[in-house]
PDB file of N, CA and C in Angstrom:
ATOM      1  N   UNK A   1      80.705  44.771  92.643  1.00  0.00           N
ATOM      2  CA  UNK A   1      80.224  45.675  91.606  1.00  0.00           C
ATOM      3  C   UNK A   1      79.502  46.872  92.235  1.00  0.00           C
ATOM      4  N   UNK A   2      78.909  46.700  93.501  1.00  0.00           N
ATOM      5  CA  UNK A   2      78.024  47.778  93.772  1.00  0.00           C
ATOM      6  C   UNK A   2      78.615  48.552  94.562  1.00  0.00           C
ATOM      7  N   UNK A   3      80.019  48.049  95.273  1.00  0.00           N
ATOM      8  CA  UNK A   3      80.975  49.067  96.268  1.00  0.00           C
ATOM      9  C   UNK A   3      81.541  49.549  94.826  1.00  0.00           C
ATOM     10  N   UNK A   4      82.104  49.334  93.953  1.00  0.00           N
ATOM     11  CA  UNK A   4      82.821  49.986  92.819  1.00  0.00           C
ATOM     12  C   UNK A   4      81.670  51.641  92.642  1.00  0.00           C
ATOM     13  N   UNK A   5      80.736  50.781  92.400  1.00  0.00           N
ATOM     14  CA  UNK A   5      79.304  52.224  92.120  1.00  0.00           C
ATOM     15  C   UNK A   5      79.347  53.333  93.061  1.00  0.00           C
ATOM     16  N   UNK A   6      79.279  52.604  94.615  1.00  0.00           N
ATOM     17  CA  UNK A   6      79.424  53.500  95.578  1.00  0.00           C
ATOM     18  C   UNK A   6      80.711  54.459  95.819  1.00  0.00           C
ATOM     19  N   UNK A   7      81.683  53.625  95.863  1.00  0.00           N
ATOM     20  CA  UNK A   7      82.672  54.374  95.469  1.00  0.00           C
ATOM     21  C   UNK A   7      82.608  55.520  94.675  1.00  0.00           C
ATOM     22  N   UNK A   8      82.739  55.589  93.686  1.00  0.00           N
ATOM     23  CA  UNK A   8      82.484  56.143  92.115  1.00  0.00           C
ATOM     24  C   UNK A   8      81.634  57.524  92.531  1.00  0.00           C
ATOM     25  N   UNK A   9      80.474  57.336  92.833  1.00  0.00           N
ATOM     26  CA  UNK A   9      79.479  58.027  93.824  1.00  0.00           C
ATOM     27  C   UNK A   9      79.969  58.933  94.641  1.00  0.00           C
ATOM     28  N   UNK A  10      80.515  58.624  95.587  1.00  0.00           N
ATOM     29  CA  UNK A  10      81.219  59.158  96.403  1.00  0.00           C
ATOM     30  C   UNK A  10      82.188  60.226  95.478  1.00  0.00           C
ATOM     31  N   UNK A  11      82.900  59.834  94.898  1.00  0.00           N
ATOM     32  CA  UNK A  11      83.863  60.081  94.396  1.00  0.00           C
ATOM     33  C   UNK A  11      83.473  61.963  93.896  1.00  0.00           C
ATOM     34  N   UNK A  12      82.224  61.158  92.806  1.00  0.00           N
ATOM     35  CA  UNK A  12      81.662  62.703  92.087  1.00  0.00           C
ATOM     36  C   UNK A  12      81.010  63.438  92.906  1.00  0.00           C
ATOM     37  N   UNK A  13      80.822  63.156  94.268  1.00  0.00           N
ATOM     38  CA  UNK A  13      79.899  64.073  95.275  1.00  0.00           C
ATOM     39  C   UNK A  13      81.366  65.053  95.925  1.00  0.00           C
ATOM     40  N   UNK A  14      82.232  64.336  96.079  1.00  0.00           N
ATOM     41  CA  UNK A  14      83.707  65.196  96.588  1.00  0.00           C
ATOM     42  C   UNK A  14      83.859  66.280  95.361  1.00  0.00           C
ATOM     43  N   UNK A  15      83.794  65.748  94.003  1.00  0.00           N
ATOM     44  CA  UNK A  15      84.576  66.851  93.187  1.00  0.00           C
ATOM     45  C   UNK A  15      83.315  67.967  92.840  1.00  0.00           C
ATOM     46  N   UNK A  16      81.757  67.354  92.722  1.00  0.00           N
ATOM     47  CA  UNK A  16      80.613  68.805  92.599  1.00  0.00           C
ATOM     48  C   UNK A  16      80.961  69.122  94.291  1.00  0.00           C
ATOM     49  N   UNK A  17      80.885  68.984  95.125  1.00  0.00           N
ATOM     50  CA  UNK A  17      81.152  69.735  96.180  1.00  0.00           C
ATOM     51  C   UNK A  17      82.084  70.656  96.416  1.00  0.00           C
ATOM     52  N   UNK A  18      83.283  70.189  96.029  1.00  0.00           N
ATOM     53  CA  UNK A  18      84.514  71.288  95.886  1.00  0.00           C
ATOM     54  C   UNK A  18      84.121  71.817  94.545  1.00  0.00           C
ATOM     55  N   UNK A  19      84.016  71.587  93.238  1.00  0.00           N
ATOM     56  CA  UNK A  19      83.481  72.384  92.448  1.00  0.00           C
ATOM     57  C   UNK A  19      82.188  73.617  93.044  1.00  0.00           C
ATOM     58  N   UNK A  20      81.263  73.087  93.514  1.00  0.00           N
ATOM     59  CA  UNK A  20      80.490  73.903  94.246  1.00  0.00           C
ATOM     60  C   UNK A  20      80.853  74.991  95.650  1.00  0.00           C
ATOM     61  N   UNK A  21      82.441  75.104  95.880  1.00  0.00           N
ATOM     62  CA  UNK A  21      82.308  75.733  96.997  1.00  0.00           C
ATOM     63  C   UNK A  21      83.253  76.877  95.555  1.00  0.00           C
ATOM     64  N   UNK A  22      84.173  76.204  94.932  1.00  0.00           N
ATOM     65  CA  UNK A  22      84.555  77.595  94.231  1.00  0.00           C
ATOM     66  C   UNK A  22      83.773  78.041  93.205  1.00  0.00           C
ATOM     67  N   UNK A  23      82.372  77.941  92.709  1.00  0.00           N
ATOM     68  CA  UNK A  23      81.502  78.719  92.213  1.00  0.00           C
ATOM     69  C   UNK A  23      80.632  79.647  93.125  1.00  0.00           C
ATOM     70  N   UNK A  24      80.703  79.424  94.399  1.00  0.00           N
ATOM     71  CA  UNK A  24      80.404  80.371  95.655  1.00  0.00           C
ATOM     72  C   UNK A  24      81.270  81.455  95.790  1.00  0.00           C
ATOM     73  N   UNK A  25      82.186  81.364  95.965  1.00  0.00           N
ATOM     74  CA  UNK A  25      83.819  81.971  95.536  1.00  0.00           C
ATOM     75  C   UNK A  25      83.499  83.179  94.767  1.00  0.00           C
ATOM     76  N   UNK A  26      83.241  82.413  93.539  1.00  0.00           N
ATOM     77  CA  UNK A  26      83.405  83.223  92.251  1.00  0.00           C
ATOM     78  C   UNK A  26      82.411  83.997  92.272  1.00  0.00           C
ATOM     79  N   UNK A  27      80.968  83.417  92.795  1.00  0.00           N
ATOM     80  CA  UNK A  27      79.954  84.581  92.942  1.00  0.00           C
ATOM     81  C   UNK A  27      79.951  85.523  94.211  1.00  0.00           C
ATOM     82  N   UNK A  28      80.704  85.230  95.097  1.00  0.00           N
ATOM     83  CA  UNK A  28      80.808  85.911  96.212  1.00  0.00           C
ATOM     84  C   UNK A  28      81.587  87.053  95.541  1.00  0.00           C
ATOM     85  N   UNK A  29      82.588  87.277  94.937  1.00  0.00           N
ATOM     86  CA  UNK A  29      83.651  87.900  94.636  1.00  0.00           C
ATOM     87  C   UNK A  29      83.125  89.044  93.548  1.00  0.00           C
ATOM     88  N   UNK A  30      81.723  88.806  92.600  1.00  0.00           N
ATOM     89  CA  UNK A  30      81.557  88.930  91.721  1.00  0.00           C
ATOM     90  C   UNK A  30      80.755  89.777  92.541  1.00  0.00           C
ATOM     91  N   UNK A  31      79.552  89.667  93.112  1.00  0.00           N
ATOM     92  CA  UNK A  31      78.626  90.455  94.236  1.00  0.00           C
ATOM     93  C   UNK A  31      79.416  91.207  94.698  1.00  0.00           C
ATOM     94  N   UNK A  32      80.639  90.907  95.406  1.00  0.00           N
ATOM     95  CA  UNK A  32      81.584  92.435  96.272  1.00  0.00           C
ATOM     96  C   UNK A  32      81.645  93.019  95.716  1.00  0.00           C
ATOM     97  N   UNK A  33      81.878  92.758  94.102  1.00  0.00           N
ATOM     98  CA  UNK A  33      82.543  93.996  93.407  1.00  0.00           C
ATOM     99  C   UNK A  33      81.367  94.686  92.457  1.00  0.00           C
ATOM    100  N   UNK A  34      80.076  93.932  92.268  1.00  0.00           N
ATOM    101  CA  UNK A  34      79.308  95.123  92.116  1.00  0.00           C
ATOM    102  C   UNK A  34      78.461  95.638  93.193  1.00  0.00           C
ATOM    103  N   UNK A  35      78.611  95.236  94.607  1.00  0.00           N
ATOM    104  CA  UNK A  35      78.499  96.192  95.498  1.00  0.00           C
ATOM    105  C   UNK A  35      79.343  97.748  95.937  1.00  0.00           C
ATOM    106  N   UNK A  36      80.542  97.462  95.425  1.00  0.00           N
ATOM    107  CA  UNK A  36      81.618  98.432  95.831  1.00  0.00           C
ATOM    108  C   UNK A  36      81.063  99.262  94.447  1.00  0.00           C
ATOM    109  N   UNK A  37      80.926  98.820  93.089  1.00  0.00           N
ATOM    110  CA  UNK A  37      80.670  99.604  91.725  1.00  0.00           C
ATOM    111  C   UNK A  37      79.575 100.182  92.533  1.00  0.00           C
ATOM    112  N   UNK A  38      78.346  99.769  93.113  1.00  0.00           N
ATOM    113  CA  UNK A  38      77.544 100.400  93.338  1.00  0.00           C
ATOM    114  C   UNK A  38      77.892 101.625  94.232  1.00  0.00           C
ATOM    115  N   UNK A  39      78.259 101.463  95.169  1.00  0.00           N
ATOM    116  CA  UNK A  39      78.703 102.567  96.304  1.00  0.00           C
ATOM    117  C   UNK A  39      79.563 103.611  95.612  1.00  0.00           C
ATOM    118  N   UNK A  40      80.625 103.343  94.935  1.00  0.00           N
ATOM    119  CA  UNK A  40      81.615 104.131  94.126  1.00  0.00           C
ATOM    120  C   UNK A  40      80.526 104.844  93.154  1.00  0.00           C
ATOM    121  N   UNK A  41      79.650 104.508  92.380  1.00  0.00           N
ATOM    122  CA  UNK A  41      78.984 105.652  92.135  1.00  0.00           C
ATOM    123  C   UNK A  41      77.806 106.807  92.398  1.00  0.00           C
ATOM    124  N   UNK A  42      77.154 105.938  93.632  1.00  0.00           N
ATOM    125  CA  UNK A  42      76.558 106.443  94.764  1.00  0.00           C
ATOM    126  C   UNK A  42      77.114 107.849  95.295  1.00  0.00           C
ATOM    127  N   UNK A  43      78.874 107.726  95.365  1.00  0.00           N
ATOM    128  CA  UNK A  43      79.499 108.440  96.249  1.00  0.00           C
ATOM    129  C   UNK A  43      79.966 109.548  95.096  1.00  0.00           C
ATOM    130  N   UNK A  44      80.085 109.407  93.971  1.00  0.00           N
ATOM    131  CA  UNK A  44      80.268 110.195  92.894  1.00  0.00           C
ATOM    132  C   UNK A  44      78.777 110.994  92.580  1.00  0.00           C
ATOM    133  N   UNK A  45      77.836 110.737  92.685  1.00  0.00           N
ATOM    134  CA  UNK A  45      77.053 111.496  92.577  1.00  0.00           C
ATOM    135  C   UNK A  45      76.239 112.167  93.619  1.00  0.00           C
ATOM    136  N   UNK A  46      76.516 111.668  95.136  1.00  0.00           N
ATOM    137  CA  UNK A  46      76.424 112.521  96.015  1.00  0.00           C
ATOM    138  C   UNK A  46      77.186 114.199  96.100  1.00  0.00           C
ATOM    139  N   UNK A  47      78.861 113.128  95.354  1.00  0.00           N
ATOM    140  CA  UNK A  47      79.566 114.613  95.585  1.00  0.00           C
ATOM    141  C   UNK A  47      79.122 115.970  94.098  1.00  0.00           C
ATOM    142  N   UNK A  48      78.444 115.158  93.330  1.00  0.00           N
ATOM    143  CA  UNK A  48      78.075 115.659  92.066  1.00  0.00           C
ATOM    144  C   UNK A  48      76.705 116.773  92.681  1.00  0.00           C
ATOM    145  N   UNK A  49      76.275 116.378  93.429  1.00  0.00           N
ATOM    146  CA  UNK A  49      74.973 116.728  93.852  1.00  0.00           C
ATOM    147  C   UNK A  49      75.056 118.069  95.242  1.00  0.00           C
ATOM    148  N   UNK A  50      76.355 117.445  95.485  1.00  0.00           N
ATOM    149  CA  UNK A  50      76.896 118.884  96.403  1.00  0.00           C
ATOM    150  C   UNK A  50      77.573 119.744  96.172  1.00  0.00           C
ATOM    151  N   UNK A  51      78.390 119.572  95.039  1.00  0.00           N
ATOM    152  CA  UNK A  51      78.814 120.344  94.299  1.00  0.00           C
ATOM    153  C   UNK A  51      78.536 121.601  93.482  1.00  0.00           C
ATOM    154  N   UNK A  52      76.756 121.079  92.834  1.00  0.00           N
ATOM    155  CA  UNK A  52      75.822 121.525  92.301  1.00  0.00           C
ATOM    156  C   UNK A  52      75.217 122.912  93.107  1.00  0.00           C
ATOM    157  N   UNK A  53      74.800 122.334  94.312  1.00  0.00           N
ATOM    158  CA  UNK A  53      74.384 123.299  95.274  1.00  0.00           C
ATOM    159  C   UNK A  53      75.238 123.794  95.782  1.00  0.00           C
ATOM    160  N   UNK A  54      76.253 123.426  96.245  1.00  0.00           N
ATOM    161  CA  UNK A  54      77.536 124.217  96.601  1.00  0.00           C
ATOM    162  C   UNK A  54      77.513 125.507  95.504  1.00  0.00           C
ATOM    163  N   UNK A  55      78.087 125.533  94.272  1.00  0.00           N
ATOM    164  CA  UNK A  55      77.545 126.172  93.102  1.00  0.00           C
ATOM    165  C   UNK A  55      76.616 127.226  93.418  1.00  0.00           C
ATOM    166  N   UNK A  56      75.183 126.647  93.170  1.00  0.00           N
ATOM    167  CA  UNK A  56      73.844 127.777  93.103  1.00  0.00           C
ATOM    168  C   UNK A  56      74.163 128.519  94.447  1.00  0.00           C
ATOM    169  N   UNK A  57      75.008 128.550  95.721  1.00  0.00           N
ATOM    170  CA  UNK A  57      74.732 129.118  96.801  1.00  0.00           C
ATOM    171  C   UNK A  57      75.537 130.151  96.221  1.00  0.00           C
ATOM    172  N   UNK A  58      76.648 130.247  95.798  1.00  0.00           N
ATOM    173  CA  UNK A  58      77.817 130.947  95.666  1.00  0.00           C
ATOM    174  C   UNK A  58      77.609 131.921  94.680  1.00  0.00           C
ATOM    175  N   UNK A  59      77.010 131.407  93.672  1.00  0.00           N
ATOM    176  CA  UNK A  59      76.246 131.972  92.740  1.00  0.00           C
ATOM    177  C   UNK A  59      74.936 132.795  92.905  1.00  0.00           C
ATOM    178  N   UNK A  60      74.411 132.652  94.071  1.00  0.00           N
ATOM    179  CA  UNK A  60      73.096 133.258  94.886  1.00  0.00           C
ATOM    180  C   UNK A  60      73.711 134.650  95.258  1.00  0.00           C
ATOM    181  N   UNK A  61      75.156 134.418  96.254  1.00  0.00           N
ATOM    182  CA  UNK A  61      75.585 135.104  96.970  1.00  0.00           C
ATOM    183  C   UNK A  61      75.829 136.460  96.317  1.00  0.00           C
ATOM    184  N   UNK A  62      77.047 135.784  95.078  1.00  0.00           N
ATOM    185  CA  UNK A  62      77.268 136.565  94.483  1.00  0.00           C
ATOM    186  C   UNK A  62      76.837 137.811  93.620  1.00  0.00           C
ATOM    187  N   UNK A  63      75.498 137.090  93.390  1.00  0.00           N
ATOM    188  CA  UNK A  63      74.160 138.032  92.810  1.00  0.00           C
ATOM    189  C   UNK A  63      73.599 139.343  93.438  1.00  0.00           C
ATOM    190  N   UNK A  64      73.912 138.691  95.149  1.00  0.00           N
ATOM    191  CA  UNK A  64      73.591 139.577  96.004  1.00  0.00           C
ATOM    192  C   UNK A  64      74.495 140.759  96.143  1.00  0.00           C
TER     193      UNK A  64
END
């Protein structure tokens, strides 16, 4: 009766373990991609921001 338990035991420690490596997975995957969201708009408003001044120079110039 108590190897049946152990068994059994065993058993559900294999499937939360593999259950537990693809919820790592899923959050790993989930983190990349709002790291990349992050950078992708980082990089959109850098170019937003040079653009801007790019702009006022040309617009300076032109004044002149």
């Amino acid at each position: 009766m108590e190897n049946d338990n152990n068994e059994m035991n065993e058993i559900k420690d294999k499937k939360n373990k593999k259950f537990n490596k693809e919820n790592k997975g899923i959050k790993n995957k989930k983190k990349i991609i709002m790291e990349a969201i992050q950078k992708i708009v980082a990089l959109i408003i850098l170019i937003a921001m040079v653009a801007a001044s790019a702009g006022y120079l040309i617009s300076y110039i032109v004044n002149l």
